[in-house]
Protein backbone atom coordinates (compact mmCIF):
# COMPACT_ATOMS: atom_id res chain seq x y z
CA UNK A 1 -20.83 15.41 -11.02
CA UNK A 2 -19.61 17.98 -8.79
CA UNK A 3 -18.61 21.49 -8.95
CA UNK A 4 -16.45 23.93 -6.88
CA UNK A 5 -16.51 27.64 -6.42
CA UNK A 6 -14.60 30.27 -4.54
CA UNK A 7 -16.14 32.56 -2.18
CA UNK A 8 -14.49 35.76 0.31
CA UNK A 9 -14.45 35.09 4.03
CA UNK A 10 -13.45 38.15 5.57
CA UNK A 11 -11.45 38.99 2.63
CA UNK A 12 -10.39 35.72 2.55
CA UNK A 13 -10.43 33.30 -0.87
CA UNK A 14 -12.13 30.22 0.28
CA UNK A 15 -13.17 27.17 -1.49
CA UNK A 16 -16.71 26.01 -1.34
CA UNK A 17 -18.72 22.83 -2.66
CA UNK A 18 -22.17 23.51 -4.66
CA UNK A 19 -24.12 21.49 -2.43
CA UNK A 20 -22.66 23.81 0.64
CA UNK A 21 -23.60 26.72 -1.10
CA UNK A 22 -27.38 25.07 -1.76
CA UNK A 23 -26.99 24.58 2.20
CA UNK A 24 -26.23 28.14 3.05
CA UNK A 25 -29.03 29.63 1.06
CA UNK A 26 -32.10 27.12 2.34
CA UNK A 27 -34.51 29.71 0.75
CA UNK A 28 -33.12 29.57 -2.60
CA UNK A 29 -34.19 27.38 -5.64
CA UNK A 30 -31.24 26.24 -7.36
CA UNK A 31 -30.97 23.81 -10.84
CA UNK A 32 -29.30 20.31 -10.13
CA UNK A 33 -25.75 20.71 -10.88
CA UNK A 34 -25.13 18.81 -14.20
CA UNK A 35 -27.08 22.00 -15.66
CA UNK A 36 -25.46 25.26 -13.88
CA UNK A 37 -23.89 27.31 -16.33
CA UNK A 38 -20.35 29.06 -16.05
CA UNK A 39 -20.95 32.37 -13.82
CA UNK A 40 -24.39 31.30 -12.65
CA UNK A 41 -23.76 32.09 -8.64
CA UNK A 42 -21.54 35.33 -9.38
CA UNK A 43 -24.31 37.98 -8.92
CA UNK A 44 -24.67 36.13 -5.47
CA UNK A 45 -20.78 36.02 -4.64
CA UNK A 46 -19.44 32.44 -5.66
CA UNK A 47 -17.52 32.66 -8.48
CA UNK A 48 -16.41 29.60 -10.83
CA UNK A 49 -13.06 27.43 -9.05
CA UNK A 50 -10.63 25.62 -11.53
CA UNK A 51 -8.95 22.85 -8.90
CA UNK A 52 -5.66 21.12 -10.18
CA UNK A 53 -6.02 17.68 -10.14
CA UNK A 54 -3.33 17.08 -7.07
CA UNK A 55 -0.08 15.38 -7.26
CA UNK A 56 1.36 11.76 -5.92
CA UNK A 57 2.69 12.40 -2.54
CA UNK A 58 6.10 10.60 -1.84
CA UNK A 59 6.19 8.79 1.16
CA UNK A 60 8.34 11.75 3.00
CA UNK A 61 5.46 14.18 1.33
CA UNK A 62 1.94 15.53 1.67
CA UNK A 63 -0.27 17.70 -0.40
CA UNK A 64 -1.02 20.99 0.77
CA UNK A 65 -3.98 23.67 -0.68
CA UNK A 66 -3.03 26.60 -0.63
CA UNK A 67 -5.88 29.92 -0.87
CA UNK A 68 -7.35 29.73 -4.58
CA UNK A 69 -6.08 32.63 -6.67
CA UNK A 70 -7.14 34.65 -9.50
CA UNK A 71 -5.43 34.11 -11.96
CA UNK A 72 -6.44 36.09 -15.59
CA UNK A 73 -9.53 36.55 -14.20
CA UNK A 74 -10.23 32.83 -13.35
CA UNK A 75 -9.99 31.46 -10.05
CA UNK A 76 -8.02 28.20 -9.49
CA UNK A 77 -7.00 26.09 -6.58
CA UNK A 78 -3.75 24.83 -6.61
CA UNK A 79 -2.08 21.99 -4.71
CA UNK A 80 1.47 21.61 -3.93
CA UNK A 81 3.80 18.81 -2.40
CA UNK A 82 5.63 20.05 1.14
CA UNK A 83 8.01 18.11 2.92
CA UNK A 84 6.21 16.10 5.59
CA UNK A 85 7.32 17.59 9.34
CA UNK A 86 9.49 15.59 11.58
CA UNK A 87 6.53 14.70 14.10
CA UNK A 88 4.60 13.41 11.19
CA UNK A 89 7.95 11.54 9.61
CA UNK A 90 8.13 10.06 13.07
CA UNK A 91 4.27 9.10 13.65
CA UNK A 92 4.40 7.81 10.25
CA UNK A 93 6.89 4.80 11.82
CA UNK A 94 4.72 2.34 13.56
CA UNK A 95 2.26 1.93 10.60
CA UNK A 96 5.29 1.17 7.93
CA UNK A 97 6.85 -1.38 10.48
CA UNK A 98 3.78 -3.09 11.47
CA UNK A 99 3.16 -3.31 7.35
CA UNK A 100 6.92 -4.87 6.98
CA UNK A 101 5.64 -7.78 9.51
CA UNK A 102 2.57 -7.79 7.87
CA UNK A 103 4.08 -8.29 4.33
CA UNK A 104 6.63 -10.64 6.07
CA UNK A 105 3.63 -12.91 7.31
CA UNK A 106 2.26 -13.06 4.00
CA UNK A 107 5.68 -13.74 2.36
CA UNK A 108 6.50 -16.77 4.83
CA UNK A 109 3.14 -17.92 4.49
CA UNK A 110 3.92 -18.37 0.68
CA UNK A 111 6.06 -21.27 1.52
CA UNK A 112 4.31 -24.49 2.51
CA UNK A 113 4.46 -28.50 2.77
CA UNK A 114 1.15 -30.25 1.38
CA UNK A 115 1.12 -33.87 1.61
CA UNK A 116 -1.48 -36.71 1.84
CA UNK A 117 -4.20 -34.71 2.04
CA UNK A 118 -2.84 -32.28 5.15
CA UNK A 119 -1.87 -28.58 4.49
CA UNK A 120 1.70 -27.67 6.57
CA UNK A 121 1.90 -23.90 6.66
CA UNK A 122 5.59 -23.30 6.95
CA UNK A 123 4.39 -19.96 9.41
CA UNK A 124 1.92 -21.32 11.41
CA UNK A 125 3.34 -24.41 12.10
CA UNK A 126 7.54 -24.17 12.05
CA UNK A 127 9.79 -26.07 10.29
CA UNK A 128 10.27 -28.50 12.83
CA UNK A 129 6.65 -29.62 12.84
CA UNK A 130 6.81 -29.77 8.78
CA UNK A 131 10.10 -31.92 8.95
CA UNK A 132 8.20 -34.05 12.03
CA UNK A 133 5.17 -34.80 9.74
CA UNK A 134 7.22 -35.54 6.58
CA UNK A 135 9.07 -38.25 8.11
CA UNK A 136 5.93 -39.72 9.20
CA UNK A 137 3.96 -39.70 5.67
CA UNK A 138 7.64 -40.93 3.92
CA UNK A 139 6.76 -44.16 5.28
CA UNK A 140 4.03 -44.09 2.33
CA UNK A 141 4.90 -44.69 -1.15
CA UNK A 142 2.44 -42.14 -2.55
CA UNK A 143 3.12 -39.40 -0.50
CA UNK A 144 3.97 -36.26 -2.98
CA UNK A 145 5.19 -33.21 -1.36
CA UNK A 146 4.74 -29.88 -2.68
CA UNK A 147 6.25 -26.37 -2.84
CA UNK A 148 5.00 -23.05 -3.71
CA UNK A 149 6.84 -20.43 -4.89
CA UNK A 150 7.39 -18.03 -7.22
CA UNK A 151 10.08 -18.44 -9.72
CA UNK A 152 13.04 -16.23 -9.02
CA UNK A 153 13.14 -14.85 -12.64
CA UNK A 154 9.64 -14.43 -14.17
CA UNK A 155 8.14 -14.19 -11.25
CA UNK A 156 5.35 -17.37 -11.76
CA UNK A 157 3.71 -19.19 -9.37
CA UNK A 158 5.12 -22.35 -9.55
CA UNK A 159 4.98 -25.33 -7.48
CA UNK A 160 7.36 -28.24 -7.44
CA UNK A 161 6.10 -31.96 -7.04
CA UNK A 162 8.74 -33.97 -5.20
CA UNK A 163 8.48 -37.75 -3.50
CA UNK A 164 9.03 -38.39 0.27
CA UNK A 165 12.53 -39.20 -0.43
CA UNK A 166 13.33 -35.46 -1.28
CA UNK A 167 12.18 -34.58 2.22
CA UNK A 168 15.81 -33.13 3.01
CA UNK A 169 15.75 -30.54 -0.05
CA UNK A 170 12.54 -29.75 0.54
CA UNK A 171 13.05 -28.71 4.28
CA UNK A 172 16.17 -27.15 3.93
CA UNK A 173 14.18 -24.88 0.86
CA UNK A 174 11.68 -24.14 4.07
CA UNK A 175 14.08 -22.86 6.36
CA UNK A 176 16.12 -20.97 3.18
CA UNK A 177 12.46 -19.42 2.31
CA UNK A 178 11.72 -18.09 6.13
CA UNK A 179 15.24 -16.98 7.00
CA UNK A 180 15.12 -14.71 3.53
CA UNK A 181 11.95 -13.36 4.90
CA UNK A 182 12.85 -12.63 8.25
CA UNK A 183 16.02 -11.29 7.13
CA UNK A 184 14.04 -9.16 4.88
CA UNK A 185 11.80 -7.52 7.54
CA UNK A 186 14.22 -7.13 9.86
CA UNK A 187 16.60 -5.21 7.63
CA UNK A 188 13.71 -2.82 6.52
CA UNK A 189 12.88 -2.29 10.75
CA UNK A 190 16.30 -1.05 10.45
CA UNK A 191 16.09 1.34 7.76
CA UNK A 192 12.16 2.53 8.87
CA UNK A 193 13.51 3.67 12.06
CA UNK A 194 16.83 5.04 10.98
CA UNK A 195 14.27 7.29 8.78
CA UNK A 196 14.48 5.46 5.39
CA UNK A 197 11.09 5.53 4.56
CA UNK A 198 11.02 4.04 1.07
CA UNK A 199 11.90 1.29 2.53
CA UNK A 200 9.79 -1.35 1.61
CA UNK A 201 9.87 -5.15 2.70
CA UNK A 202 9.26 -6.15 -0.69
CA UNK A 203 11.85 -4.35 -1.80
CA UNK A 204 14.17 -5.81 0.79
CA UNK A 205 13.27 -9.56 0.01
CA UNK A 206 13.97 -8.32 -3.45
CA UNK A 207 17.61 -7.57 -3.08
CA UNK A 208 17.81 -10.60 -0.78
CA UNK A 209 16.84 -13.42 -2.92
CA UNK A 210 18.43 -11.37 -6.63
CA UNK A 211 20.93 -10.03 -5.16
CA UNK A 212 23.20 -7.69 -7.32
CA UNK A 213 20.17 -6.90 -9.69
C-alpha cells in the first residue's frame, strides 16, 4: 500500500510519497502506512493527494502531471495526454523500425521444413538450402514434410503433413510465406519514417495476406 500527499515548495503544490515524507523528518515516529488516517500529516504541512489513475498514451502521446490542485477542498493530481514533440516523434523512429524487423524475424521464422528428423528454418537457412535438402530426403519413401502456419481465417496453428513428392508446393508456400513478410516490414519502414506511427508490422502482414478485410 502506498499513499501520496501534497506539500508547498516555495508556494509551489508538489507531490510527495509517505515514505519521502518519513525520510525528511528522521526524528519523527510515524505509524506504518496501512494505518494513517485521512488528515494525519496536516498539522505538519502534507495534506491528503487524490491521483487520477492516468490514461493510455497513443503512440504519438505522453502523459503529463500537471501541479495538484485543490479542488473543494481536496487536493488531486491530475494527468493529461499532450501531443508528443517532434524531437521525441523523431527519436521514437529507430526503436519502432528495429521492432518491425524484429516482428518480421519472428514472422519468417514461423515458416519451416521438418523432415527426417532435421529442423529447416525457412530464416536461418533460405529457401534454397530447404529446396537443396528436400530433394535429397525425397529419395526416401518415408520422408513427411511439414508446414507451420497459422490458418488464414481462425487464426490456428496448424501444420500440414505432405510426402516428398509435394516438395514443389511446399517450397513455393516458403518463398510465398517470406516474400509476405518482407513485404510486410518493408512497407511499415515506409510508413515509420514518413511519420505513421501506428504502423505496426503485424498490422501490415495483416492487410497483406487478407487483403480487402
Amino acid at each position: 500500500m502506498s499513499r501520496t500527499y501534497v506539500y508547498m515548495v516555495e508556494g509551489v503544490p508538489t507531490q510527495i510519497s509517505y515514505h519521502n515524507i518519513k525520510k525528511r523528518h528522521p526524528g519523527t515516529s510515524f505509524p506504518i502506512v496501512s494505518s494513517v488516517p485521512d488528515g494525519f500529516l496536516e498539522d505538519i504541512g502534507y495534506s491528503d493527494l487524490v491521483v487520477d489513475e492516468p490514461p493510455v498514451p497513443g503512440p504519438t502521446q505522453k502523459v503529463v502531471y500537471p501541479a495538484p490542485t485543490l479542488e473543494g477542498g481536496v487536493w488531486y493530481q491530475r494527468s493529461l495526454l499532450v501531443p508528443k514533440t517532434a524531437p521525441e516523434l523523431e527519436a521514437m523512429k529507430p526503436d519502432l523500425i528495429l521492432r518491425a524487423e524484429k516482428d518480421g524475424e519472428k514472422k519468417a521464422r514461423e515458416g519451416y521444413v521438418h523432415t527426417n528428423g532435421k529442423r529447416y528454418d525457412s530464416s536461418d537457412l533460405g529457401l534454397f538450402r530447404v529446396t537443396r535438402a528436400l530433394v535429397r530426403f525425397s529419395r526416401k519413401p518415408q520422408a513427411v514434410i511439414k508446414w507451420k502456419c497459422e490458418d488464414a481465417v481462425t487464426g490456428d496453428r496448424v501444420v500440414h503433413n505432405m510426402n516428398a513428392t509435394n516438395m514443389n508446393s511446399l517450397a513455393d508456400a516458403l518463398d510465398n510465406h517470406l516474400d509476405q513478410v518482407q513485404e510486410a516490414v518493408e512497407n511499415t519502414i515506409t510508413k515509420i519514417e514518413a511519420g505513421d506511427f501506428s504502423a505496426t508490422f503485424e498490422s501490415e502482414y495483416d492487410a497483406i495476406v487478407n487483403p480487402g478485410v
